[in-house]
Protein backbone atom coordinates (compact mmCIF):
# COMPACT_ATOMS: atom_id res chain seq x y z
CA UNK A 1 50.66 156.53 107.68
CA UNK A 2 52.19 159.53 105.42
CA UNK A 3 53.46 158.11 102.03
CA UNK A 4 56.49 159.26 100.82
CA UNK A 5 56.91 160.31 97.05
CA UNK A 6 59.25 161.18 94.96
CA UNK A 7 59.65 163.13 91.92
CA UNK A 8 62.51 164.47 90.01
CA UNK A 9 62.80 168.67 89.30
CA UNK A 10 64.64 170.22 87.02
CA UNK A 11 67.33 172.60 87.81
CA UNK A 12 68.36 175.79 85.32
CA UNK A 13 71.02 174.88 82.89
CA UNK A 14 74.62 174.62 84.39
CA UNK A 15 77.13 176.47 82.36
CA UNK A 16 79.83 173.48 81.96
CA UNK A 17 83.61 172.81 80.10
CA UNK A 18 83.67 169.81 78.41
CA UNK A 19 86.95 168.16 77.83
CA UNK A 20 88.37 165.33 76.31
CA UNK A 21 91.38 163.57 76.16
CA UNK A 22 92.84 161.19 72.86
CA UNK A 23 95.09 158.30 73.65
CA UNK A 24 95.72 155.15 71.97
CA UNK A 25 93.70 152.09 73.25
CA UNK A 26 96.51 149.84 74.18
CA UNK A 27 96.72 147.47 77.23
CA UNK A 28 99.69 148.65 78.82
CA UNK A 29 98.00 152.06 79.11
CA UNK A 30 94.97 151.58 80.65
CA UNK A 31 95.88 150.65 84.63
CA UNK A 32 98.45 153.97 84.22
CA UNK A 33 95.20 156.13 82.84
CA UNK A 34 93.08 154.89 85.84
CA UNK A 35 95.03 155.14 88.40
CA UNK A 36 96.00 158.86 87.49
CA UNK A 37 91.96 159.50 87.07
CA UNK A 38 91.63 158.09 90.62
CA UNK A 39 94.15 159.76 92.25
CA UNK A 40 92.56 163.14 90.33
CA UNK A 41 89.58 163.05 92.49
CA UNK A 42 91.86 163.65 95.75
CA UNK A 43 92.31 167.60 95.77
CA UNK A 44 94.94 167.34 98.07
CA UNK A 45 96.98 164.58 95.95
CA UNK A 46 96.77 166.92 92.91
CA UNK A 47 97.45 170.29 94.74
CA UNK A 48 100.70 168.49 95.76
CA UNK A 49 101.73 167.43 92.72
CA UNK A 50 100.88 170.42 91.23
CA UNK A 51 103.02 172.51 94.14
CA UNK A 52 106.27 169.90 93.79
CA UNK A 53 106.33 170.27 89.97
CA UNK A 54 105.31 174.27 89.56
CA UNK A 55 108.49 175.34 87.98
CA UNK A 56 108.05 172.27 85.38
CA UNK A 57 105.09 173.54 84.24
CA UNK A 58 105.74 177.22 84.58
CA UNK A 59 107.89 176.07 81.85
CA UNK A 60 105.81 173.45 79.48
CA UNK A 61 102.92 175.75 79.90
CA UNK A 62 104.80 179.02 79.23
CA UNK A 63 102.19 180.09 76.84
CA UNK A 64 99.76 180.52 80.08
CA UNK A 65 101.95 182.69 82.59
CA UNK A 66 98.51 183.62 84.22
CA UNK A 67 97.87 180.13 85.69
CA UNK A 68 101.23 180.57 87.77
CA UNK A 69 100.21 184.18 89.46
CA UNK A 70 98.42 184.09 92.28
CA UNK A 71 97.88 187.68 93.06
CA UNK A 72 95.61 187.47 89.54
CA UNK A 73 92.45 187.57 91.75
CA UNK A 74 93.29 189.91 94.01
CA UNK A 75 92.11 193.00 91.98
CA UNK A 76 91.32 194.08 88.30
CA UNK A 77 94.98 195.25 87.99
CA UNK A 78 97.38 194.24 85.07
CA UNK A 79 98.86 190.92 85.10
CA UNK A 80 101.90 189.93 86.95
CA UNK A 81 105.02 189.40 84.69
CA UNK A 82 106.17 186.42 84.96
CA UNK A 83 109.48 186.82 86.72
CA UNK A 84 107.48 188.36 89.57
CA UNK A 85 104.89 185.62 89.81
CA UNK A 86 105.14 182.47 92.38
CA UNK A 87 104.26 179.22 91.04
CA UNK A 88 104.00 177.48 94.07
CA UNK A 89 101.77 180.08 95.39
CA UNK A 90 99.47 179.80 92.97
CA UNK A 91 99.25 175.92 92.94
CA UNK A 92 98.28 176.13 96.78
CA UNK A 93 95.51 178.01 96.02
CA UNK A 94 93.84 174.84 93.83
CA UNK A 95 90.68 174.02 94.39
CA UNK A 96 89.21 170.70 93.01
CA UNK A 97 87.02 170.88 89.85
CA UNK A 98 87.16 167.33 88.93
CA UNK A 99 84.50 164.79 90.35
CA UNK A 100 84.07 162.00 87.73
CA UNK A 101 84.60 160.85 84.25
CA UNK A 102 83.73 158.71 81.38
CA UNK A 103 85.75 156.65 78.78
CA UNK A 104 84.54 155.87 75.16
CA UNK A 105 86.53 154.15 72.19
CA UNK A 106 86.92 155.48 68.35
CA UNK A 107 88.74 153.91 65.35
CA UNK A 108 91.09 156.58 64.22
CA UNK A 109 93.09 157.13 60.89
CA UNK A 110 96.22 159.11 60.70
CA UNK A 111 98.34 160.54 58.03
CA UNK A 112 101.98 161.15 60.41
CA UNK A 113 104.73 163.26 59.77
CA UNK A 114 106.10 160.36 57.56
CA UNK A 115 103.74 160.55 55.27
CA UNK A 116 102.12 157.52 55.74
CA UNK A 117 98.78 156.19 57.19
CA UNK A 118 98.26 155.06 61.01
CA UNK A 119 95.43 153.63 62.20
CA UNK A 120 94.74 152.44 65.50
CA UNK A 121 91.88 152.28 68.40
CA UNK A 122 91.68 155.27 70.02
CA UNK A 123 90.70 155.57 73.75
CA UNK A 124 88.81 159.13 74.67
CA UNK A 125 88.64 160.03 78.26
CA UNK A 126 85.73 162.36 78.95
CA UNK A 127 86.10 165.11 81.68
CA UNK A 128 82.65 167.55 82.17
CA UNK A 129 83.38 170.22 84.76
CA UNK A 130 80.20 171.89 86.03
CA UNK A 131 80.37 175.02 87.77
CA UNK A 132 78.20 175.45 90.77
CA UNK A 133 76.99 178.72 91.86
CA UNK A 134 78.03 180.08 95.13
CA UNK A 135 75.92 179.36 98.09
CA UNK A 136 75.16 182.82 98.88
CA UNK A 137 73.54 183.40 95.06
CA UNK A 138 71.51 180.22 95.02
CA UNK A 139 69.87 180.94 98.54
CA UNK A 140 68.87 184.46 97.02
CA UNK A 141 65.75 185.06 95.31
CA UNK A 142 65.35 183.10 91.46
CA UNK A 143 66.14 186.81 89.62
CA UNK A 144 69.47 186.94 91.16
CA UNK A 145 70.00 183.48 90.44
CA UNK A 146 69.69 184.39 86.71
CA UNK A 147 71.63 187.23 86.80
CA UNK A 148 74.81 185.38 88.24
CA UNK A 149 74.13 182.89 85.52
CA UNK A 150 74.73 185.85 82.88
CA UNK A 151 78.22 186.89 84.62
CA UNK A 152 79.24 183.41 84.35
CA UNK A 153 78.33 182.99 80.72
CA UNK A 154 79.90 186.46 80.42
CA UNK A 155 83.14 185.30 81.79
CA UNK A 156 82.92 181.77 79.84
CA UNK A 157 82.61 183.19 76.38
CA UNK A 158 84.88 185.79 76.76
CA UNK A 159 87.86 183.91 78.32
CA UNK A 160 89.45 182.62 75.28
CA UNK A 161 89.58 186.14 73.89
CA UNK A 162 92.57 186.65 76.20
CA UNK A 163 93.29 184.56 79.15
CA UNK A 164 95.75 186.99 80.98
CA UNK A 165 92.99 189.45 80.46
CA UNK A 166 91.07 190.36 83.93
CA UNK A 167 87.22 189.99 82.79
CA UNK A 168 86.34 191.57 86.14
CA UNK A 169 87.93 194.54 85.62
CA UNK A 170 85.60 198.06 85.56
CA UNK A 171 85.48 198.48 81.76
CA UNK A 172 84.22 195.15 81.32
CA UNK A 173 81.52 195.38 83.73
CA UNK A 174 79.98 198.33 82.31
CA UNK A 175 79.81 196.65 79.23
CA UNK A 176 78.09 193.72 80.93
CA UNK A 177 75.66 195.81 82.67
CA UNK A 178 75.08 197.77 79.39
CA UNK A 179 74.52 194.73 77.81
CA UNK A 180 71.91 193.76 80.09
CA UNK A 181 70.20 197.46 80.49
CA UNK A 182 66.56 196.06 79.65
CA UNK A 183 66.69 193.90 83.25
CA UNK A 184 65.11 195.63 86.11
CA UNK A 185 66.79 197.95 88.18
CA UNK A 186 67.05 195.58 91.55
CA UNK A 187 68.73 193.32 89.76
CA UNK A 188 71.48 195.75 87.88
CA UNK A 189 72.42 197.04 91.42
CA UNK A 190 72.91 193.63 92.40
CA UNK A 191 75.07 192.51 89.09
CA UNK A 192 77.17 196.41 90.15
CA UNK A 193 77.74 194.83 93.29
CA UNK A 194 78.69 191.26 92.48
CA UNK A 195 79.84 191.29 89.07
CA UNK A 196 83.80 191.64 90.16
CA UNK A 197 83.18 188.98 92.94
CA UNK A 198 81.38 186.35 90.50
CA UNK A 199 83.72 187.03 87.34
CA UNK A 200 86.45 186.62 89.68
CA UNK A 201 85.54 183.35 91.15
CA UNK A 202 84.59 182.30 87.92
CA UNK A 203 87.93 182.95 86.19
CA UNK A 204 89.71 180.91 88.97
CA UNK A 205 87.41 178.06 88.16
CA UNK A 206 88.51 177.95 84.57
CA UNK A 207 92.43 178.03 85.80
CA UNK A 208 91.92 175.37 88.21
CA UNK A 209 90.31 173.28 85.54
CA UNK A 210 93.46 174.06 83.32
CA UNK A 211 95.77 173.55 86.19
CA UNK A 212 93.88 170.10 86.45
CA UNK A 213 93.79 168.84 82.89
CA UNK A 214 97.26 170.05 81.64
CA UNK A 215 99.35 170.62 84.76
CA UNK A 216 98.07 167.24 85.97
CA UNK A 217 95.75 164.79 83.70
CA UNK A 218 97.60 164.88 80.90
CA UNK A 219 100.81 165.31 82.38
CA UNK A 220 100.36 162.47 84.34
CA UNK A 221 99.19 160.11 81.52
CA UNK A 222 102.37 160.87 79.39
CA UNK A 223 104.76 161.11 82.28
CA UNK A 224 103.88 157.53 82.64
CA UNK A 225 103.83 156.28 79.26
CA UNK A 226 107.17 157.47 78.22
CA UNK A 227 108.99 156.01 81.36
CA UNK A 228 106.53 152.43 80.38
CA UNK A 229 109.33 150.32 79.14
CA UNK A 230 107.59 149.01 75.99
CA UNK A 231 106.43 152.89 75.32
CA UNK A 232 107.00 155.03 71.89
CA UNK A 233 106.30 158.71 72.50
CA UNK A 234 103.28 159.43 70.59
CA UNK A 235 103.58 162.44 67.67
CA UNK A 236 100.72 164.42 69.42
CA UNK A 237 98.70 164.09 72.33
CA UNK A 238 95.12 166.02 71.43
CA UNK A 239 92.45 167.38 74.13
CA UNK A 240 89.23 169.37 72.62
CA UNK A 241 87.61 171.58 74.91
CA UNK A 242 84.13 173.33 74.45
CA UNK A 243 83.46 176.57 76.78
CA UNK A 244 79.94 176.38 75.45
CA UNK A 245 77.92 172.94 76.97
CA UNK A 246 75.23 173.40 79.39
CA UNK A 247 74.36 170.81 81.57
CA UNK A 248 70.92 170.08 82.82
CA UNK A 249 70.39 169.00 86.03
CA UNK A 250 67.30 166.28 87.35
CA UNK A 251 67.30 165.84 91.03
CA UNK A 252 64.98 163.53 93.16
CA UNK A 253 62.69 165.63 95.58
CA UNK A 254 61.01 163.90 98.51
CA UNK A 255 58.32 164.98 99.72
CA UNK A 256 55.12 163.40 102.11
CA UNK A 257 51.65 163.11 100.28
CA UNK A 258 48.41 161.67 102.60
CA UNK A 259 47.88 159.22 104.29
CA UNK A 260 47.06 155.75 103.73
């Protein structure tokens, strides 16, 4: 009889946004905060919600007029100006980037606009979204796995720089591939001929987990909290990203050994 054993491998660091919402820890606060977390984790619940309230956040996220075109990936072309864009467009294109979260507690000290000294329990709501490589890279040999790994930190570092910005555009490719001029020539033709099509995808990814966090999460949580009858609006609601956390991946791998 073949014995079956297992063994856990490690996978190549996954390029991740880590994100994390601040609340206070109070009761009355914590079935709303679930159930909006639950309800996350159904792409077609938020794409919905995201679709009936587009104009809403067109306007409390006017700051980010990108997340509201949805002709942004079609090409490396300037932005759409706002009055030409289509918010409900966009939102239909949402794809889910959410698929889990965790919860920690703080004390917290305050000084408010007052003056004075709060201090209260604070509640933290982890989010970690991990991008996966497309399908088509990751069945490719372990060279061009590495070099779509290096468009995607490419992308992620330089996204904050400007967000309306296209980092797939031509200018910013040849600085990528000058960048990376000491990798071998196979793989350089392959970044020339993937780099728009990666950055691209990648870009959309960070939107959708924008679109997620502040055009749902959050929006969500404080939606609810200021129509809770025993609510007081809260001075500031805070949530810390980091564009810079990889994640390392351990996955069990069966495989048959003898016989016994």
């Amino acid at each position: 009889m073949e014995r079956k054993q297992i063994s856990y491998r490690f996978e190549p660091q996954k390029r991740s946004i880590v994100m994390e919402v601040f609340f206070p820890k109070q009761t009355k606060y914590q079935g709303l905060i679930h159930e909006a977390l639950e309800k996350g984790l159904q792409e077609e619940t938020v794409r919905d919600y995201l679709t009936e309230h587009a104009y809403e956040l067109q306007e409390e996220l006017n700051y980010h007029t990108h997340l509201f075109d949805p002709h942004r990936y079609d090409s490396a072309s300037l932005a759409t100006l706002p009055e030409d864009q289509d918010p409900k467009g966009r939102m239909g294109m949402y794809e889910s980037t959410f698929f889990g979260w965790s919860m920690y507690e703080v004390d917290g000290v305050f000084l408010n606009r007052r003056g004075s000294m709060d201090e209260e329990r604070v509640q933290v709501v982890r989010l970690i979204f991990k991008y996966e490589h497309p399908r088509e890279v990751r069945t490719r040999r372990r060279s061009y796995h590495a070099m779509c790994r290096a468009i995607i930190r490419w992308v992620l570092d330089e996204y904050g720089r400007s967000m309306n910005f296209h980092l797939w555009n031509m200018h910013e490719q040849e600085l990528f591939l000058e960048r990376h001029r000491s990798w071998s020539n196979e793989d350089l033709v392959y970044a020339q001929r993937h780099f728009h099509e990666i950055a691209r995808d990648t870009a959309k990814w960070i939107d959708d987990c924008a679109l997620f966090v502040f055009g749902y999460l959050t929006r969500e949580f404080w939606k609810k909290v200021v129509t809770h009858p025993n609510a007081s609006l809260e001075e500031e609601i805070w949530v810390l990203s980091n564009f810079h956390m990889n994640v390392n991946v351990l996955r069990p791998a069966r495989h048959w050994k003898g016989r016994h």
